[in-house]
Protein backbone atom coordinates (compact mmCIF):
# COMPACT_ATOMS: atom_id res chain seq x y z
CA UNK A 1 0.00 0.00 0.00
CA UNK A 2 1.56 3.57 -0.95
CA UNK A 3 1.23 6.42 1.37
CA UNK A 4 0.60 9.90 0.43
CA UNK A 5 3.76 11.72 -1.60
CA UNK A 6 3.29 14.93 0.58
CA UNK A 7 4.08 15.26 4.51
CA UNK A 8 0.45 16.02 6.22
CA UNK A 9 -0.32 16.92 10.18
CA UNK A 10 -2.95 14.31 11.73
CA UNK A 11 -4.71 15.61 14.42
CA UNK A 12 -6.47 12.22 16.10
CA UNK A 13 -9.06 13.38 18.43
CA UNK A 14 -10.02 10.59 20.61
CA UNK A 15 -10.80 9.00 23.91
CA UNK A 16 -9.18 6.12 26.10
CA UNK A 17 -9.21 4.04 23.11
CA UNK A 18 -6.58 6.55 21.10
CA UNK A 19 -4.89 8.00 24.03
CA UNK A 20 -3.20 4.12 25.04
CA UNK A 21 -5.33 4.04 28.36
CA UNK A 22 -3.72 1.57 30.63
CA UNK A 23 0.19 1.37 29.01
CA UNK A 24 2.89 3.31 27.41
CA UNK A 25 2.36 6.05 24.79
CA UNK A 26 4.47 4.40 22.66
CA UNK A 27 3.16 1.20 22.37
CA UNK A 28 -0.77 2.66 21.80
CA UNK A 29 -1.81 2.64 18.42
CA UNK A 30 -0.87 6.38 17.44
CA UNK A 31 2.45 5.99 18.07
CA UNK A 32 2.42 2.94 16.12
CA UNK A 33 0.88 4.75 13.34
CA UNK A 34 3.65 7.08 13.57
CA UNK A 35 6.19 4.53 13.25
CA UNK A 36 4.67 3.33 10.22
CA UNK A 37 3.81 6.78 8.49
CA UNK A 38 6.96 8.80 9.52
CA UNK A 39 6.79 11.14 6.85
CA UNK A 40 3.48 12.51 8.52
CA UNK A 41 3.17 14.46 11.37
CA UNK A 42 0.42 12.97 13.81
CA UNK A 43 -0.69 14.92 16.75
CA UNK A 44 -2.53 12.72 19.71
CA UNK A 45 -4.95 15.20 21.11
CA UNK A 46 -6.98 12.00 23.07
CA UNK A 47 -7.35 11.95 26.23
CA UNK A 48 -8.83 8.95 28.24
CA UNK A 49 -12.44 9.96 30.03
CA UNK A 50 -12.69 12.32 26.98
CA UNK A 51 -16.57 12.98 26.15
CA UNK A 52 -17.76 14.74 22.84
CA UNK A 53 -18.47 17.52 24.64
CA UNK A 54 -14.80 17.83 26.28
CA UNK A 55 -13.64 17.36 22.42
CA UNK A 56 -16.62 20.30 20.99
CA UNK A 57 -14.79 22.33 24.25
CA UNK A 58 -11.10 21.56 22.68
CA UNK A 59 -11.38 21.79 19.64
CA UNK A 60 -10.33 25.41 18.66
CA UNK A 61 -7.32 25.42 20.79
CA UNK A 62 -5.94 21.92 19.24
CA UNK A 63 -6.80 23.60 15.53
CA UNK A 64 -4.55 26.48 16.36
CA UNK A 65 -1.45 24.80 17.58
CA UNK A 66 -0.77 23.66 14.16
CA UNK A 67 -1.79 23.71 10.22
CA UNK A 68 -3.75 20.41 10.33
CA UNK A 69 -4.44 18.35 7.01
CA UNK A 70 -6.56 15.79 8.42
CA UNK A 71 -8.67 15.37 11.63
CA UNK A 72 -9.71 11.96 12.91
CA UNK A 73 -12.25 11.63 15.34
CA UNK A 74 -12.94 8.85 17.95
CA UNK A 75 -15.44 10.37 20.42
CA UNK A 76 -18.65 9.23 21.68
CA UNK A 77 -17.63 6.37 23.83
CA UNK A 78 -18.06 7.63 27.04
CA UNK A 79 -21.12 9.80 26.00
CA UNK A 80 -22.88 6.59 25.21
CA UNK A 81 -21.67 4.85 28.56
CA UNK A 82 -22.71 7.79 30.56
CA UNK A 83 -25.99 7.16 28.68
CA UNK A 84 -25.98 11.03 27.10
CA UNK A 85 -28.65 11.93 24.80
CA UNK A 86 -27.89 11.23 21.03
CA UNK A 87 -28.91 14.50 20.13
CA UNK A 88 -25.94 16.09 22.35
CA UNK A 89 -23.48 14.04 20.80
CA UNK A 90 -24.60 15.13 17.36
CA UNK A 91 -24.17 18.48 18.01
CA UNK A 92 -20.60 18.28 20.00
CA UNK A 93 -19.70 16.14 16.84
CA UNK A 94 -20.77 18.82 14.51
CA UNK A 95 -18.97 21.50 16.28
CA UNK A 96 -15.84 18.96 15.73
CA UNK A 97 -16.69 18.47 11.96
CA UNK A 98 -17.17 21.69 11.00
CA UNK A 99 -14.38 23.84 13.21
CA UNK A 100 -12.03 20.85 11.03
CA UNK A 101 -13.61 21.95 7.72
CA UNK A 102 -13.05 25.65 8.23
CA UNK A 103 -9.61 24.99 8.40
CA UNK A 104 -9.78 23.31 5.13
CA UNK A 105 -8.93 19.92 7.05
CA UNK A 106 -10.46 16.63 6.05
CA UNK A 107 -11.75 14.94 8.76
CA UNK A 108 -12.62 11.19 9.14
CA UNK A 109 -14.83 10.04 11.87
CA UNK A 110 -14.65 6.88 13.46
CA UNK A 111 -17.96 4.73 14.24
CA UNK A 112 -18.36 4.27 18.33
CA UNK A 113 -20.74 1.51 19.38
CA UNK A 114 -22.28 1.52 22.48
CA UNK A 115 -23.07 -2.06 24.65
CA UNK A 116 -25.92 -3.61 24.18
CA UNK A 117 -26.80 -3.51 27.55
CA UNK A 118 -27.85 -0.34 26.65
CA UNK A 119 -31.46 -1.34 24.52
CA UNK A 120 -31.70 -1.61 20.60
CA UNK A 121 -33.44 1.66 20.76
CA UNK A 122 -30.68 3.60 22.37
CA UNK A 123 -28.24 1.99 20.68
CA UNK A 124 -29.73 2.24 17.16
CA UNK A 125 -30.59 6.19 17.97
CA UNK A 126 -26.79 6.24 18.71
CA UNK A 127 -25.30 4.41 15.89
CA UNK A 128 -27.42 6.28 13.80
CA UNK A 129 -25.47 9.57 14.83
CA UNK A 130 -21.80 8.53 12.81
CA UNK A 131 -23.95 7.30 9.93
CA UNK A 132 -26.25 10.54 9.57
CA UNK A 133 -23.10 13.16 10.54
CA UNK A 134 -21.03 11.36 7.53
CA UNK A 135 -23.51 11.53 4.95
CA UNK A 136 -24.60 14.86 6.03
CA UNK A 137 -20.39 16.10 5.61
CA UNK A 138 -19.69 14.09 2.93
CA UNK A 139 -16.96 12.11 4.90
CA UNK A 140 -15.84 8.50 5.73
CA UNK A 141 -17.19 6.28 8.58
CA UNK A 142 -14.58 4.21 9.54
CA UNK A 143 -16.27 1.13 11.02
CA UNK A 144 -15.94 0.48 15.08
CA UNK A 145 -12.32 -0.99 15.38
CA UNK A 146 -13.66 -2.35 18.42
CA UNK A 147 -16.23 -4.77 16.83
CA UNK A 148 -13.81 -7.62 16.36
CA UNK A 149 -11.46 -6.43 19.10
CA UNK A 150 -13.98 -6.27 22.25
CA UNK A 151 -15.43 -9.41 21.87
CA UNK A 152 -11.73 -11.56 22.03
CA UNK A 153 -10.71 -11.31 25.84
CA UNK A 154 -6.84 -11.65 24.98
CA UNK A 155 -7.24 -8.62 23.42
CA UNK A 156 -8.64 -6.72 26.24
CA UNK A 157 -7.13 -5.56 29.51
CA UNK A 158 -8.87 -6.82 32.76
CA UNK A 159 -11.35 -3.93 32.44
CA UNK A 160 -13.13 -5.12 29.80
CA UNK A 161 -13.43 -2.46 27.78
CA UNK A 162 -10.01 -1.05 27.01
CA UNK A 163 -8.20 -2.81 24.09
CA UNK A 164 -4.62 -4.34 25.72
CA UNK A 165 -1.21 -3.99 23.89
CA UNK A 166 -1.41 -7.16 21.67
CA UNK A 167 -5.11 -5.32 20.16
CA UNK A 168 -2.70 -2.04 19.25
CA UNK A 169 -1.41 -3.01 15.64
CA UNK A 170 -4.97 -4.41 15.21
CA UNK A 171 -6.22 -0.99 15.73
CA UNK A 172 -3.28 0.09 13.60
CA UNK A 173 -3.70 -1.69 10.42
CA UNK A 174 -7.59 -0.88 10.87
CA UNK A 175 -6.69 2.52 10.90
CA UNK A 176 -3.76 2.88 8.19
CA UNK A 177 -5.48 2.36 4.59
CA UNK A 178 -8.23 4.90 5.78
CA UNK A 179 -6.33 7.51 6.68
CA UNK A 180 -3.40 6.95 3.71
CA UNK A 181 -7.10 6.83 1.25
CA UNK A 182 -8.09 10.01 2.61
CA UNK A 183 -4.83 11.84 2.08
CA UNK A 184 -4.45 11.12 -1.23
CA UNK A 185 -7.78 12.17 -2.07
């Protein structure tokens, strides 16, 4: 697979999930990224506990620390498990989306599933928040690289819910092709 001919600045905008909670930054999947795109600048602005209201809040400040070319967002994770209302994280994704796009970024955003636990109607009502956003911007979904991840307990720390080191080049190679495809759009 080639990787775009020009040197871009990735913002990823993410929760637990991107920020590596529960081991080293370097052996998260970011940092692995890096290591595999090195001609690319990528910026981790995750942080674990991170809601999409705590990204809507960040957003500005993490758009002017650099000249971003791409944003990726991974947000809505702990919105659904604190049981928010879909319509909040709609709009704090919005805010994301379109603070990205006035900077002439391209943004992805990443699908977030919620436990089923939760009731198909929630659930659906919050699925149905990546899908509508991404047809409504005209960007990619990337699909949940939790699906396959979450339900393989070697792959997840004791928690349950946080992806362990062996998941992390999972995530990676999940990752990779969508971000090199958008780049060289």
């Amino acid at each position: 697979m080639s990787s775009s001919s020009y040197a871009a600045t990735i913002l990823i905008l993410g929760d637990s999930l991107s920020a590596g909670y529960g081991m080293e930054e370097e052996q998260g999947w970011v940092q692995l990224l890096r290591n595999e795109l090195p001609q690319h600048t990528i910026i981790n602005g995750s942080v674990s506990g991170e809601t999409s209201a705590g990204g809507a809040r960040r957003i500005a400040d993490l758009l002017a620390s650099s000249q971003f070319d791409l944003v990726v967002i991974e947000l809505g994770g702990n919105d659904g498990l604190r049981g928010f209302p879909p319509t909040q994280l709609k709009s704090n994704l919005t805010k994301i989306i379109e603070a990205s796009q006035q900077i002439d970024a391209k943004v992805l955003l990443t699908e977030v599933m919620v436990p089923p636990n939760y009731g198909p109607r929630y659930s659906k009502m919050f699925n149905d928040v990546f899908y509508e956003l991404a047809d409504s911007y005209n960007i990619p979904l990337i699909p949940f690289f939790m699906q396959d991840i979450a339900p393989t307990p070697s792959l997840m720390q004791r928690d349950g819910i946080h992806p362990n080191v062996e998941a992390q080049p999972i995530i990676t190679q999940w990752m990779k092709p969508w971000i090199i495809d958008v780049l060289e759009k």
